[in-house]
N, C-alpha and C. Protein backbone atom coordinates (compact mmCIF):
# COMPACT_ATOMS: atom_id res chain seq x y z
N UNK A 1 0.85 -1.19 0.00
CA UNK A 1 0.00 0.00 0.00
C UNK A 1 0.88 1.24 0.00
N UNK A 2 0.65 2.09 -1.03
CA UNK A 2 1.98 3.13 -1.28
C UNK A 2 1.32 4.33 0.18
N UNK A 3 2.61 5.06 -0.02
CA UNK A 3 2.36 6.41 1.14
C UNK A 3 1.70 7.36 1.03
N UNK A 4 0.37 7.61 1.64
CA UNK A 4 -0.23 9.05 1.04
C UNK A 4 -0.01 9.95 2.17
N UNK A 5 0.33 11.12 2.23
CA UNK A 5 0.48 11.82 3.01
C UNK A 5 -0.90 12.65 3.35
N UNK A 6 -1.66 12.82 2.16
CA UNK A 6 -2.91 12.94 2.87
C UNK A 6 -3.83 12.72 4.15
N UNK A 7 -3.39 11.56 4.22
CA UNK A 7 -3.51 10.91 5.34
C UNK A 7 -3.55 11.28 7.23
N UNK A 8 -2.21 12.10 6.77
CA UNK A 8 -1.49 12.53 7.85
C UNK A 8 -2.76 14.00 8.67
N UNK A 9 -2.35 13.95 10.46
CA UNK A 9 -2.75 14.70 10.47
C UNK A 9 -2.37 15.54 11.34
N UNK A 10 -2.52 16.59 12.03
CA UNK A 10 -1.13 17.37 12.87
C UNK A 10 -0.50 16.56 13.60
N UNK A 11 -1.39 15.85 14.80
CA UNK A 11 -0.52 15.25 15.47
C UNK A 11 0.58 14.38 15.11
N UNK A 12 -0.06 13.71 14.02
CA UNK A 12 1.38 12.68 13.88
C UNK A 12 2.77 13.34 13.31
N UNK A 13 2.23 14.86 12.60
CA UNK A 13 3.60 15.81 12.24
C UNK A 13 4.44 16.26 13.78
N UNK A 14 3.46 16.01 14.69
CA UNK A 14 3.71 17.37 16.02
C UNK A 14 4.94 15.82 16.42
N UNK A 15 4.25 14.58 16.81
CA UNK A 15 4.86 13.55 17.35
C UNK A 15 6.04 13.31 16.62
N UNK A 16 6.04 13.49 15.19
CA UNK A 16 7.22 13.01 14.06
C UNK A 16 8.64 13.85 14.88
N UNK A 17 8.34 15.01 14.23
CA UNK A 17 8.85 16.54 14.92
C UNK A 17 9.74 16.20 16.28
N UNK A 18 8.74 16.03 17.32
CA UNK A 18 9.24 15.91 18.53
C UNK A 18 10.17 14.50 18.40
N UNK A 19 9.87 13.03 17.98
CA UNK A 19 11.07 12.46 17.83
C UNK A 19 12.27 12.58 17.62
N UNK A 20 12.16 13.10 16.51
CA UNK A 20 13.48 13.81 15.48
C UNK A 20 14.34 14.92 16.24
N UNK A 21 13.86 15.53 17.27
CA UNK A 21 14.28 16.45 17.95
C UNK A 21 14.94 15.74 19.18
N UNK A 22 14.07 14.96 19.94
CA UNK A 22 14.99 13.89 21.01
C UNK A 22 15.84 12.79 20.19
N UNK A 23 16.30 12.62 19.18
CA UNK A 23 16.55 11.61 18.58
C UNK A 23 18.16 12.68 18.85
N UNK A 24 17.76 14.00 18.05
CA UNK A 24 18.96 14.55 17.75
C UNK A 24 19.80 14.96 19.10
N UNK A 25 19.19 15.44 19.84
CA UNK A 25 19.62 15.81 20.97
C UNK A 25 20.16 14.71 22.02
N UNK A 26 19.85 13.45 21.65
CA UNK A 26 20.35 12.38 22.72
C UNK A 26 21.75 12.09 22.25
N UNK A 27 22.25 12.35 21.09
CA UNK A 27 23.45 11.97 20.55
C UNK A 27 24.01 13.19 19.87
N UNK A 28 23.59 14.33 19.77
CA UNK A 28 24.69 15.63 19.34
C UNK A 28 24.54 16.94 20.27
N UNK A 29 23.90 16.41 21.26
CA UNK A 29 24.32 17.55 22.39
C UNK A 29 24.56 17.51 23.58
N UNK A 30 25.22 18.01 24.00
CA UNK A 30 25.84 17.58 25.76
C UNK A 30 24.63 18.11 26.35
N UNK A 31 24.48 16.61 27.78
CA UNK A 31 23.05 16.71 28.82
C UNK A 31 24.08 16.94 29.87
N UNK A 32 24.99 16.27 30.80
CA UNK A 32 25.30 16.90 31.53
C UNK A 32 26.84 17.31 31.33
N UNK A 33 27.15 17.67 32.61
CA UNK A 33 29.09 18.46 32.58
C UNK A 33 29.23 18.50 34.02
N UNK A 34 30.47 18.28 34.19
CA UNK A 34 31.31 17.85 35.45
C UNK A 34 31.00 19.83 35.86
N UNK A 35 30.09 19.94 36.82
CA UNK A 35 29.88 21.11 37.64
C UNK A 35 31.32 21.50 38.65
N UNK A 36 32.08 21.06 38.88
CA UNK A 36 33.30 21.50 39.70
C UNK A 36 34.24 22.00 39.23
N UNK A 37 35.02 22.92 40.28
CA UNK A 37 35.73 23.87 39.84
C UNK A 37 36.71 23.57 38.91
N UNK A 38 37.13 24.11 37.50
CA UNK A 38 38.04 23.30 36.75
C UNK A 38 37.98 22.29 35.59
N UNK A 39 37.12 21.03 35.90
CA UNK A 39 36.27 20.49 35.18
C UNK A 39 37.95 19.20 35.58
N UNK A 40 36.90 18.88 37.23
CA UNK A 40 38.07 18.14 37.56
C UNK A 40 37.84 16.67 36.59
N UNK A 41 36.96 16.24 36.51
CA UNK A 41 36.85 15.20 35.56
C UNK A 41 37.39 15.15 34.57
N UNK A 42 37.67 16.93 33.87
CA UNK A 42 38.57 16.30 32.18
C UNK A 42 40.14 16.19 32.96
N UNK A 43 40.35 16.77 34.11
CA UNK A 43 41.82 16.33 34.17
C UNK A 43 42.11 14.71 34.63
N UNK A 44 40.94 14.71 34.64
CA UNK A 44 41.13 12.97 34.98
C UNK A 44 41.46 12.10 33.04
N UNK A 45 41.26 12.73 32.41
CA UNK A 45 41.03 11.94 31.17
C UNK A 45 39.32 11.64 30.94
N UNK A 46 38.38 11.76 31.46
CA UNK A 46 37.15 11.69 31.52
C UNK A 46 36.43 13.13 30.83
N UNK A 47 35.44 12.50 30.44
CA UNK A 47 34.94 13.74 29.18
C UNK A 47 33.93 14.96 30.36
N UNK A 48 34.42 15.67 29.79
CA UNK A 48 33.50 16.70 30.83
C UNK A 48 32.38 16.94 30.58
N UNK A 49 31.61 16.32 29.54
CA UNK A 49 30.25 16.45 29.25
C UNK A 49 30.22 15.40 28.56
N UNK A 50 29.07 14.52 28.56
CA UNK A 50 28.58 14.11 28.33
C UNK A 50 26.97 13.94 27.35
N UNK A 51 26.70 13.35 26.42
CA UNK A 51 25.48 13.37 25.72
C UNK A 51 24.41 12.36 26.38
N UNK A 52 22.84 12.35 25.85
CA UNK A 52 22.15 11.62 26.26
C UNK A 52 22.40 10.17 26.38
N UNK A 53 22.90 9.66 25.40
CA UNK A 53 22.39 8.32 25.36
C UNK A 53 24.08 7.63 26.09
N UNK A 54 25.05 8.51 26.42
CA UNK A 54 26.25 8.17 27.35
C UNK A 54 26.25 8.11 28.59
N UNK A 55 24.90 8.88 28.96
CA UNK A 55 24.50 9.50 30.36
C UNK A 55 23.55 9.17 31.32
N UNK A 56 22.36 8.16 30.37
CA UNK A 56 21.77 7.74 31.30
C UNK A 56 21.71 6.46 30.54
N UNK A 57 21.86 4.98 31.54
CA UNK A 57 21.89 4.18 30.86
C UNK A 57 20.92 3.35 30.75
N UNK A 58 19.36 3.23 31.30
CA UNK A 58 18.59 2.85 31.48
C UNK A 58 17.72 3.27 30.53
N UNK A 59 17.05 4.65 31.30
CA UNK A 59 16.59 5.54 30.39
C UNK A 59 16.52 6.04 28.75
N UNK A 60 17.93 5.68 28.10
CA UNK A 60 18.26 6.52 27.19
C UNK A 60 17.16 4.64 25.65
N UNK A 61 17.17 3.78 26.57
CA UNK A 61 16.00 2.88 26.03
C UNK A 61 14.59 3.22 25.48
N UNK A 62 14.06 4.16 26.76
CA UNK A 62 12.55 4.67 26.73
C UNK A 62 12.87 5.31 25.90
N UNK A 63 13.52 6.25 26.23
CA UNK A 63 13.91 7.73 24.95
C UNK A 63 13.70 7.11 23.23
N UNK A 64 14.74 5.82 23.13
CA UNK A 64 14.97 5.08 22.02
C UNK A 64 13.91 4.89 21.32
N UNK A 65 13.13 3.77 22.52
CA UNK A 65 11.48 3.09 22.08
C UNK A 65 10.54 4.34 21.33
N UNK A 66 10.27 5.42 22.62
CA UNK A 66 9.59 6.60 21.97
C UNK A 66 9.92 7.39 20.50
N UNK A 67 10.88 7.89 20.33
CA UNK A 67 11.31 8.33 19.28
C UNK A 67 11.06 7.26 18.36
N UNK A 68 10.58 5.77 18.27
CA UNK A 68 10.75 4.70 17.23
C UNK A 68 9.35 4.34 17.18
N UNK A 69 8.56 4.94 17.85
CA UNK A 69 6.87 4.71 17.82
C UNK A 69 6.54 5.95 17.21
N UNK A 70 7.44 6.93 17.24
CA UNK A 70 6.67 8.01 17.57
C UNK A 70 6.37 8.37 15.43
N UNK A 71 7.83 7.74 14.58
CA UNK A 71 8.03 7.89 13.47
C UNK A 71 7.29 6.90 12.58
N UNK A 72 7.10 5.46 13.82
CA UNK A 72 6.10 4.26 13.19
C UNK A 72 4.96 4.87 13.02
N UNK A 73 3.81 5.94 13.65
CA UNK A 73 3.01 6.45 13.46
C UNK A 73 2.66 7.17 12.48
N UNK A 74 3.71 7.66 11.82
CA UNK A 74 3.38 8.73 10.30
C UNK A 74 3.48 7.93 9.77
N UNK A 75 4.06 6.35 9.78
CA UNK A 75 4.25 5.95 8.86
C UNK A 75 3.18 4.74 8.41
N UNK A 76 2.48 4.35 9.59
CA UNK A 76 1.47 3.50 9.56
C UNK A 76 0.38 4.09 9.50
N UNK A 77 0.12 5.72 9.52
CA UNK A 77 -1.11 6.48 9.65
C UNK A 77 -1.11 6.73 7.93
N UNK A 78 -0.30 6.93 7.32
CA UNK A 78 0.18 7.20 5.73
C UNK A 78 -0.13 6.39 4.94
N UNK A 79 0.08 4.88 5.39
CA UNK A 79 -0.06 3.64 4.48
C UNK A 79 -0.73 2.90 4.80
N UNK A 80 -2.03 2.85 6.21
CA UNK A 80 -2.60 1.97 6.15
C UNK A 80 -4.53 2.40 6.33
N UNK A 81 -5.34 2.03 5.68
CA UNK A 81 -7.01 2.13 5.56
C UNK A 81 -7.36 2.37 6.90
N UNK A 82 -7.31 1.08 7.70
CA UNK A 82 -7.99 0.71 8.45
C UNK A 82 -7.41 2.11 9.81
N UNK A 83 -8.33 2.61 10.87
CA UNK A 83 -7.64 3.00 11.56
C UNK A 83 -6.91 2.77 12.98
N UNK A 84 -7.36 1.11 12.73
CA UNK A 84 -6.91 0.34 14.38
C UNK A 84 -5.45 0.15 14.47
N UNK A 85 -4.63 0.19 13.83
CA UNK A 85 -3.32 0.12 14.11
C UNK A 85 -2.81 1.51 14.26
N UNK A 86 -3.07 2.33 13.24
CA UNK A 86 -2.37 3.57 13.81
C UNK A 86 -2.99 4.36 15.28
N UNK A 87 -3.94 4.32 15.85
CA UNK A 87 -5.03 4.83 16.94
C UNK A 87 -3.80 4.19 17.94
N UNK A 88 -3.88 2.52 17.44
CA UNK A 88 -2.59 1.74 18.97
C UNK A 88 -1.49 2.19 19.25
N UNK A 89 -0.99 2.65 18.12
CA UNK A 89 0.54 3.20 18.21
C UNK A 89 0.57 4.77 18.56
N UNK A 90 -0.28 5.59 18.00
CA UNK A 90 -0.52 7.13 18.62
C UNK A 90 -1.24 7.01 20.35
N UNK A 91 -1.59 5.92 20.69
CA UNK A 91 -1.25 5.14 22.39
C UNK A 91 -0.34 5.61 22.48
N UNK A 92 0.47 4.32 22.32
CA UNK A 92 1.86 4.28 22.54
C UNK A 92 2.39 5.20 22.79
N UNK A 93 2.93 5.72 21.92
CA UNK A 93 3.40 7.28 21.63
C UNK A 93 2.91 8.45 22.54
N UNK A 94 1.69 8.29 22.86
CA UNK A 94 1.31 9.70 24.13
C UNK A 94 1.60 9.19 25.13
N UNK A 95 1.25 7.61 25.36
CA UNK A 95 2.45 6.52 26.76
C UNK A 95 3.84 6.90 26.93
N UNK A 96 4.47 6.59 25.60
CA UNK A 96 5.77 6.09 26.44
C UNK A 96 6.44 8.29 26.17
N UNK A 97 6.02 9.03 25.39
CA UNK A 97 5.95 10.25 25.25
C UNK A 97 5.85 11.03 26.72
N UNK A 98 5.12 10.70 27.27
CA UNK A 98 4.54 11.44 28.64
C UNK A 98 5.68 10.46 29.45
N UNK A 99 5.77 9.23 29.65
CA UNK A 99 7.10 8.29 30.45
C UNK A 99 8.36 9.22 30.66
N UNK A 100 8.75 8.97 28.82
CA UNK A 100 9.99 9.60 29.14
C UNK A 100 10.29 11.15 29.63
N UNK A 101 8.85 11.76 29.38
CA UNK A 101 8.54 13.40 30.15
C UNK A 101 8.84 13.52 31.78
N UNK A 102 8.47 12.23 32.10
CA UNK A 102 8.19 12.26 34.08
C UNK A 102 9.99 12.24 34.02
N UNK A 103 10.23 11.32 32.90
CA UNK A 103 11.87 10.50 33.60
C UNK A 103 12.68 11.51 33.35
N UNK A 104 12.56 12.42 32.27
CA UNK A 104 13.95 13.72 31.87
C UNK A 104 13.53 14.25 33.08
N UNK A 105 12.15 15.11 33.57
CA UNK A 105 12.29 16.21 34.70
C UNK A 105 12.96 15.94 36.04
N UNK A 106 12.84 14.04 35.85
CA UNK A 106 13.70 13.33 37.20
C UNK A 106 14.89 13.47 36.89
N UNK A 107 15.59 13.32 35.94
CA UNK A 107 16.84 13.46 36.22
C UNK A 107 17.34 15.05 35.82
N UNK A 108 16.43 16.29 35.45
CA UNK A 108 16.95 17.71 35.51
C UNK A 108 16.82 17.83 37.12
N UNK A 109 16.12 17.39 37.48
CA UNK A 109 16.04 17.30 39.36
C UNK A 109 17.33 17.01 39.86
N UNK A 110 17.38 15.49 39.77
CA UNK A 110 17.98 14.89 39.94
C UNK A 110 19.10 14.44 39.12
N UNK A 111 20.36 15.10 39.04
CA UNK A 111 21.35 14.48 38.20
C UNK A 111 21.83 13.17 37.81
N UNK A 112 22.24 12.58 36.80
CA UNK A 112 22.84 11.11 37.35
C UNK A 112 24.29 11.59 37.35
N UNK A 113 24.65 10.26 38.46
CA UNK A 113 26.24 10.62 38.47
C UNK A 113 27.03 10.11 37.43
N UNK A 114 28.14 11.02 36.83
CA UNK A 114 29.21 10.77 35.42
C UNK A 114 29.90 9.61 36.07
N UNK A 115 30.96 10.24 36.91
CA UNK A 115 31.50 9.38 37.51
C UNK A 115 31.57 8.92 38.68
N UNK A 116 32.48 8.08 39.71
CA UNK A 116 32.48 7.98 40.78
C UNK A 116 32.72 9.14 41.83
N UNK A 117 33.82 9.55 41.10
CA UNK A 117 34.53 10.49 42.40
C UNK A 117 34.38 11.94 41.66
N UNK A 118 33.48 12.73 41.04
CA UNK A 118 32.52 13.67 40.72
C UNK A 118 31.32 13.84 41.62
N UNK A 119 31.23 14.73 42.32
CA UNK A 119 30.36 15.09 43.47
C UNK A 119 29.41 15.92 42.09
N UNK A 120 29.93 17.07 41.41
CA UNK A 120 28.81 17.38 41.22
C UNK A 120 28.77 17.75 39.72
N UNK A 121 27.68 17.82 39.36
CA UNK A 121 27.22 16.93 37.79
C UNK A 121 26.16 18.43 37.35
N UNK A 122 26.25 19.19 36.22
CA UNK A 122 24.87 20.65 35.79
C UNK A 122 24.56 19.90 34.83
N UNK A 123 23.57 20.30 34.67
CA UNK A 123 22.44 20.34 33.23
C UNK A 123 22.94 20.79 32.76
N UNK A 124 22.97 20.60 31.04
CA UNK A 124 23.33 21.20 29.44
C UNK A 124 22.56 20.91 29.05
N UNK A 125 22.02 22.17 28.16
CA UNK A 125 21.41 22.61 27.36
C UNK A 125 20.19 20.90 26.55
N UNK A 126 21.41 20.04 26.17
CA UNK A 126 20.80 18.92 25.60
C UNK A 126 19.14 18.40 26.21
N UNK A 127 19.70 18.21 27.54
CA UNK A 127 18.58 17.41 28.23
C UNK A 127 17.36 17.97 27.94
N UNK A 128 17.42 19.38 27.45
CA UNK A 128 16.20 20.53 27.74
C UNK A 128 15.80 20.17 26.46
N UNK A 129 16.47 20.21 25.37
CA UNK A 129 16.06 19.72 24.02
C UNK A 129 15.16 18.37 23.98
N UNK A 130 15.80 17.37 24.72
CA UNK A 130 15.14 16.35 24.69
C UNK A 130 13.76 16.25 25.81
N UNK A 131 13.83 17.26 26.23
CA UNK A 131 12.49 17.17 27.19
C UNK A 131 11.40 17.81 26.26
N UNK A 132 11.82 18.49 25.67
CA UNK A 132 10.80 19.61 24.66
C UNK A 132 10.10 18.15 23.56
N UNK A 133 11.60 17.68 22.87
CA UNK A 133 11.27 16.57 22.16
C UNK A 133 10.21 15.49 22.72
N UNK A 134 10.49 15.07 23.67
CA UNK A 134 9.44 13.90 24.71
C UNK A 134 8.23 14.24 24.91
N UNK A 135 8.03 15.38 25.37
CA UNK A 135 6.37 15.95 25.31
C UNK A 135 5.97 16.65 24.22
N UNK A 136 6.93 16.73 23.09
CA UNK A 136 6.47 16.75 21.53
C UNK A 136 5.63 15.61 21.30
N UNK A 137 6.09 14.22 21.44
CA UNK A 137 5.97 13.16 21.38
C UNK A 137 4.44 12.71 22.20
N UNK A 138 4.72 13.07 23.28
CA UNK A 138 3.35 13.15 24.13
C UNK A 138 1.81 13.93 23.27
N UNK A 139 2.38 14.56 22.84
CA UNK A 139 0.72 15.70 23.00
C UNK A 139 0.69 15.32 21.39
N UNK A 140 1.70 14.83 20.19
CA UNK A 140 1.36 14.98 18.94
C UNK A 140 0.16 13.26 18.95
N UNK A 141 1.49 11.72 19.93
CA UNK A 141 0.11 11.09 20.05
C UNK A 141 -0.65 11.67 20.11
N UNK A 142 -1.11 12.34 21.62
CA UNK A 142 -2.33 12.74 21.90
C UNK A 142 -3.46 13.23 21.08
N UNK A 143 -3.02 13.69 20.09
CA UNK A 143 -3.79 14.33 18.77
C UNK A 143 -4.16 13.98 18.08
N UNK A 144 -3.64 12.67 17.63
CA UNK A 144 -3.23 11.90 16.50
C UNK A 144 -4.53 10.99 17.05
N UNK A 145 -4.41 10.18 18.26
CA UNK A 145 -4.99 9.11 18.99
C UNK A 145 -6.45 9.63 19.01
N UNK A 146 -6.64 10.76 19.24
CA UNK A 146 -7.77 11.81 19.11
C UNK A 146 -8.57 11.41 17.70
N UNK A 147 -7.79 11.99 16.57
CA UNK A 147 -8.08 12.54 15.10
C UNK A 147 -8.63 10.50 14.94
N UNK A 148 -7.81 10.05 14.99
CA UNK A 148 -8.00 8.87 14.10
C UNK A 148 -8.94 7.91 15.54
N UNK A 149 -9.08 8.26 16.18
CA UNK A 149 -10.61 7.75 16.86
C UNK A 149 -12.21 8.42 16.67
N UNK A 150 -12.08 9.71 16.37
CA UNK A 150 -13.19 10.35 15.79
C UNK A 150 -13.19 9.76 14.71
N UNK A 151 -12.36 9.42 13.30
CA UNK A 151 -12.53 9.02 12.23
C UNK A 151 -12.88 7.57 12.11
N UNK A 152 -12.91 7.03 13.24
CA UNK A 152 -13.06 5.19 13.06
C UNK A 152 -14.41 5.55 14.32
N UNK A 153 -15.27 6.46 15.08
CA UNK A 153 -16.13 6.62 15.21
C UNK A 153 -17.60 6.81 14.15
N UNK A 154 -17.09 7.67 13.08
CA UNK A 154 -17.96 7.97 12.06
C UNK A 154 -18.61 6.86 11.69
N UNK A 155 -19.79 6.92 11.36
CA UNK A 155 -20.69 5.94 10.79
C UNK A 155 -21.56 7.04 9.57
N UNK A 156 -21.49 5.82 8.75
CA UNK A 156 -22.05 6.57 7.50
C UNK A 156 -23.61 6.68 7.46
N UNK A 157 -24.14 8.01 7.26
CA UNK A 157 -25.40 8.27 7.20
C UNK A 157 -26.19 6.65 5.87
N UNK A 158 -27.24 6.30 6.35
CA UNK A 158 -27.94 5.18 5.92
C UNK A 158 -29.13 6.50 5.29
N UNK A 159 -29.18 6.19 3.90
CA UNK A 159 -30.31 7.03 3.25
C UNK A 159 -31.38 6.02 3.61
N UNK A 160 -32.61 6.58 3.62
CA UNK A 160 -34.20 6.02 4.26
C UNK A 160 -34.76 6.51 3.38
N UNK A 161 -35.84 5.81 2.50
CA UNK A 161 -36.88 5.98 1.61
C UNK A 161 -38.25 6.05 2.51
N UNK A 162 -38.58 7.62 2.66
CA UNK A 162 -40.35 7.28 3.31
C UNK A 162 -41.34 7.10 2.27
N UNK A 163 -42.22 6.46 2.70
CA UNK A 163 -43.14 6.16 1.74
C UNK A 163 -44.43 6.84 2.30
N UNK A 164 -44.80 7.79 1.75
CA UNK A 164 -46.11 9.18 2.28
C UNK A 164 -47.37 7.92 1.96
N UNK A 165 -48.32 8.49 3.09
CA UNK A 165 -49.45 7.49 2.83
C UNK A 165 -50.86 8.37 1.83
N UNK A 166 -51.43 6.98 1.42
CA UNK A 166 -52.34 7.58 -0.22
C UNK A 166 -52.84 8.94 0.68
N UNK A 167 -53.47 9.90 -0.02
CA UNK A 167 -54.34 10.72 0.08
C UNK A 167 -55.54 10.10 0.24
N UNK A 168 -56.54 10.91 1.30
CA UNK A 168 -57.84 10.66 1.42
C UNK A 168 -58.71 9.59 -0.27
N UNK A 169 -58.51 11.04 -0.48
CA UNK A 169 -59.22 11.59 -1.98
C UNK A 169 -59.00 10.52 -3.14
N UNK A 170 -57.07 9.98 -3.22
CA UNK A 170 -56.92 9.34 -4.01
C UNK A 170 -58.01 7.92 -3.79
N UNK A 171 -57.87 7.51 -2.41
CA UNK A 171 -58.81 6.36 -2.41
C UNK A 171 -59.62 6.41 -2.17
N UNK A 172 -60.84 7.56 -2.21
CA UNK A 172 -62.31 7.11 -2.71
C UNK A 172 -62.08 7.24 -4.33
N UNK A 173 -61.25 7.80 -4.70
CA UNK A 173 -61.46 7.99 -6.33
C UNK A 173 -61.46 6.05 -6.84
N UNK A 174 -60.23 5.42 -5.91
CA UNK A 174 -59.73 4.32 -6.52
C UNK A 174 -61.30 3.40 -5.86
N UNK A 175 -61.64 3.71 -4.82
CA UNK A 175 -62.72 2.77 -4.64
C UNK A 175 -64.18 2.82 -5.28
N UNK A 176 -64.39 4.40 -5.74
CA UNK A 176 -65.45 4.69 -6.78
C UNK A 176 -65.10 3.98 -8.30
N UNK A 177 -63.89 3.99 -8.54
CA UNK A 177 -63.74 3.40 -9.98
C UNK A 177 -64.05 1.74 -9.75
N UNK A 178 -63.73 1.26 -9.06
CA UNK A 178 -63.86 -0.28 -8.75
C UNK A 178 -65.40 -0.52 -8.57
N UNK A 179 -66.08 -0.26 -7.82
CA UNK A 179 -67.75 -0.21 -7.69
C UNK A 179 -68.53 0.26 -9.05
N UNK A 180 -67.83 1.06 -9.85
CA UNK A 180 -68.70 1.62 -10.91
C UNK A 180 -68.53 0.29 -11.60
N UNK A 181 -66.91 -0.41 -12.14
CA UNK A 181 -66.82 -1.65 -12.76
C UNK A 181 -67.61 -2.57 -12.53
N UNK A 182 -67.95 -2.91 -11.35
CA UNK A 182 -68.69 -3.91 -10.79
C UNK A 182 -70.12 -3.35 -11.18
N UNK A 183 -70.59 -2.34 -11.33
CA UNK A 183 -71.76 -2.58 -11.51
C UNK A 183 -71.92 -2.35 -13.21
N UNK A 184 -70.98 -1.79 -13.88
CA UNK A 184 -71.51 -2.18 -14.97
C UNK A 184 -71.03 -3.34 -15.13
N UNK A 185 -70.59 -4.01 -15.02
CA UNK A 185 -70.54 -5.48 -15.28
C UNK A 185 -71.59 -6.21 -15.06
N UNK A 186 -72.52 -6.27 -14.02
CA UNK A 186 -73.39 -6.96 -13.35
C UNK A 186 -74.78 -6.32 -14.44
N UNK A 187 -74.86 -5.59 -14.95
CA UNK A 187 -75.36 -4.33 -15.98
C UNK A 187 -75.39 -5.32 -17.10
N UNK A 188 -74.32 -5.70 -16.98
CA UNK A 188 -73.96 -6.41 -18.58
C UNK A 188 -74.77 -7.67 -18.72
N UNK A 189 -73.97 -8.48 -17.49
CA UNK A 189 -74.83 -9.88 -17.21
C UNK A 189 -76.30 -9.76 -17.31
N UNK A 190 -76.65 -8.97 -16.78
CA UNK A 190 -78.36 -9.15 -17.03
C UNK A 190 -78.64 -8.63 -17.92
N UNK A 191 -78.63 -7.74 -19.00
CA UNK A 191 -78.38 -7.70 -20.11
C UNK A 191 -78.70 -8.65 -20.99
N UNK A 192 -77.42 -10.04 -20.69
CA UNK A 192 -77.16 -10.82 -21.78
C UNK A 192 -78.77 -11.97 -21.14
N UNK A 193 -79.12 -12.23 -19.75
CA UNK A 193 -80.47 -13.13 -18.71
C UNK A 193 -81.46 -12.27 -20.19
N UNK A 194 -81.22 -11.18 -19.77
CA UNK A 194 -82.60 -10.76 -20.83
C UNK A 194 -82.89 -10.97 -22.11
N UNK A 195 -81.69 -11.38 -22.69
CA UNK A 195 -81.94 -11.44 -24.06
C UNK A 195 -82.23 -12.80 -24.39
N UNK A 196 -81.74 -14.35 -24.02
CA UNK A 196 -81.58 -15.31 -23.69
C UNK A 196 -83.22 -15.41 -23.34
N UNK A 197 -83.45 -15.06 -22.26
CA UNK A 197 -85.01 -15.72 -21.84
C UNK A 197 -85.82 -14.85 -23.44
């Protein structure tokens, strides 16, 4: 089934968008940096900043999953009729979208630690990118899951033929014509008694 983009409808652009944005930001921009005086960590040989997916090692999975639902959605909303598969995955996508939303603000809270003997660890710029990206991800499902459940709600108007009942008028006309037959007929028959006798 080829790709129509027709198809498409904000949300799954808003969700696309927001992937592509945590996608980029987990691997080309520094999330955290050795906060101490100096940047005692690079004199260790240790990188003084760090990117997403170096930095948290659990996490940087959800991030993964989301951003990989979030692009399956334009792409299954594009190429497929029916609307039960894409509705499941624009789920998904406002699920694990809103997940990885709770989990970045936990760790802008809460730092993870770089290294061992690094007490203290700032936010860069990155993480903020990818938080924007994650609840991109969140609210474009949300839209999407929206749009293509109203559209698999619709039911098609059923045309109805009424059928108006006779007029008064038409049926004494139809029952005067029937009685007149009958009696000239009966007109006739005796008619033919009379001629016979």
């Amino acid at each position: 089934m080829g790709f129509d983009a027709g198809r498409l409808h904000r949300g799954e652009l808003i969700a696309a968008g927001g992937g592509v944005v945590l996608l980029l930001a987990m691997f080309l921009l520094p999330w955290f940096r050795d906060g101490s005086a100096g940047g005692a960590s690079a004199s260790r040989g240790v990188a003084a900043s760090l990117d997403g997916w170096n930095s948290l090692t659990y996490v940087r999975w959800v991030l993964l999953i989301a951003v990989a639902i979030s692009i399956a959605v334009v792409a299954l909303t594009a190429t497929r009729q029916s609307p039960a598969i894409p509705v499941t995955f624009s789920m998904l996508a406002c699920v694990l979208g809103g997940l990885s939303s709770l989990l970045l603000i936990y760790r802008v809270i809460d730092h993870p630690t770089v290294t061992a003997n690094v007490a203290t660890v700032a936010a860069r710029p990155g993480i903020y990118f990818g938080l924007v990206g994650a609840l991109l991800i969140a609210y474009g499902g949300y839209l999407s899951m929206r749009a293509e459940s109203s559209q698999f709600g619709d039911t098609a108007a059923i045309e109805t033929v009424v059928v108006a009942p006779p007029e008064p008028g038409s049926a004494q006309l139809t029952g005067s014509g029937s009685e007149s037959r009958s009696e000239s007929g009966s007109a006739r028959s005796t008619g033919r008694d009379v001629e016979r006798a």
